[in-house]
Protein backbone atom coordinates (compact mmCIF):
# COMPACT_ATOMS: atom_id res chain seq x y z
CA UNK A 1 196.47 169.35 81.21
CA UNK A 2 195.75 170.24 77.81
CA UNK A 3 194.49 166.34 77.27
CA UNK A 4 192.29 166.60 80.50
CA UNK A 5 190.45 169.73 79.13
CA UNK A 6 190.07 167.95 75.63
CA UNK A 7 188.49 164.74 77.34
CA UNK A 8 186.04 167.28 79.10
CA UNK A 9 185.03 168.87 76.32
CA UNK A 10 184.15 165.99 73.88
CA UNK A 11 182.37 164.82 77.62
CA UNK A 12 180.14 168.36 77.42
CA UNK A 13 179.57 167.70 73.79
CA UNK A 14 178.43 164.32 73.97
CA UNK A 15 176.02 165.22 77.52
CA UNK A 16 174.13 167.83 75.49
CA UNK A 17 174.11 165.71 71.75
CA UNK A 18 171.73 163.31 74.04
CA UNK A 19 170.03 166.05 76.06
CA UNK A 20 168.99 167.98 72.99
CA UNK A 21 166.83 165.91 71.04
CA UNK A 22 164.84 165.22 74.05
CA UNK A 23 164.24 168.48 75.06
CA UNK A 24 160.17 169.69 73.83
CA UNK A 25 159.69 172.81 72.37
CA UNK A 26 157.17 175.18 73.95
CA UNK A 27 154.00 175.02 71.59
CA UNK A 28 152.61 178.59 70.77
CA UNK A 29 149.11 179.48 71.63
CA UNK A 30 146.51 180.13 68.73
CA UNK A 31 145.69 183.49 67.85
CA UNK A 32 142.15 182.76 68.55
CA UNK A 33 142.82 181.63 72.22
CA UNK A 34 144.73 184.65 72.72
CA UNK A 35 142.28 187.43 71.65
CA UNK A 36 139.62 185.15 73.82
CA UNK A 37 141.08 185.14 76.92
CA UNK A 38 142.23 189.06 76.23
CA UNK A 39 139.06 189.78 75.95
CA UNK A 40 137.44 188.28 78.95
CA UNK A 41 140.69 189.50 81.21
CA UNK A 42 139.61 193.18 80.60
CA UNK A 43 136.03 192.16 80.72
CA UNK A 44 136.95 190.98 84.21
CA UNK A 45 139.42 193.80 85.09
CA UNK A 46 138.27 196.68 83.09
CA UNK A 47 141.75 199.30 82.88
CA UNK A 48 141.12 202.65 85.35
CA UNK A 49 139.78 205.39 83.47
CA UNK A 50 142.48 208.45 82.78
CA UNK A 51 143.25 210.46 85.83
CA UNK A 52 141.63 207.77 88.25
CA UNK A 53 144.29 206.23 90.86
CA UNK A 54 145.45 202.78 89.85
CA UNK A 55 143.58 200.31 90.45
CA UNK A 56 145.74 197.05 90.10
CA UNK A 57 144.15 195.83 86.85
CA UNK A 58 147.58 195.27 85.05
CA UNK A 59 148.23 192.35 87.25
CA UNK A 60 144.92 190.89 87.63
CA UNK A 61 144.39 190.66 83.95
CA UNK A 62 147.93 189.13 83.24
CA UNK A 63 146.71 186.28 85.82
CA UNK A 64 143.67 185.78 84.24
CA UNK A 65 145.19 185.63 80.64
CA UNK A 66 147.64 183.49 82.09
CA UNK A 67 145.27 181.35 83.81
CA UNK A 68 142.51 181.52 80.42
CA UNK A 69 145.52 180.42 78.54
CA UNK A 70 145.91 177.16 80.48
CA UNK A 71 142.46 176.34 80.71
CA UNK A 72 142.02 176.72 76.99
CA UNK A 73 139.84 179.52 77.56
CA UNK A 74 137.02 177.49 79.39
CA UNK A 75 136.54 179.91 82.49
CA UNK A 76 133.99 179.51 84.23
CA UNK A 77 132.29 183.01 85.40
């Protein structure tokens, strides 16, 4: 038994030794993307004033960030 579970452990390490190196690392945004697309996402859902009911705005500006983001901030208007 002891042999089996030896066998399937060098198996594991070998399965992710040739996974990892092929695996991409997620590339960060640049600083000037992000405060772009911030920017326009409130200018497109401006936050509820205090004491107003909510209005939803949370959500539609992380879409839009998220969608400015992937567009490289070319939105069209």
């Amino acid at each position: 038994m002891a042999m089996l579970a030896k066998r399937f452990s060098i198996l594991i390490v070998l399965a992710l030794t040739a996974y990892l190196p092929t695996a991409q690392a997620a590339s960060a945004i640049s600083t000037e993307l992000a405060k772009k697309c911030r920017a326009m996402a409130i200018k497109a859902y401006p936050p509820p004033t205090p004491g107003s009911k909510p209005t939803g705005a949370g959500k539609g500006q992380r879409d839009y960030f998220r969608e400015c983001v992937a567009k490289g901030g070319k939105m069209e208007n």
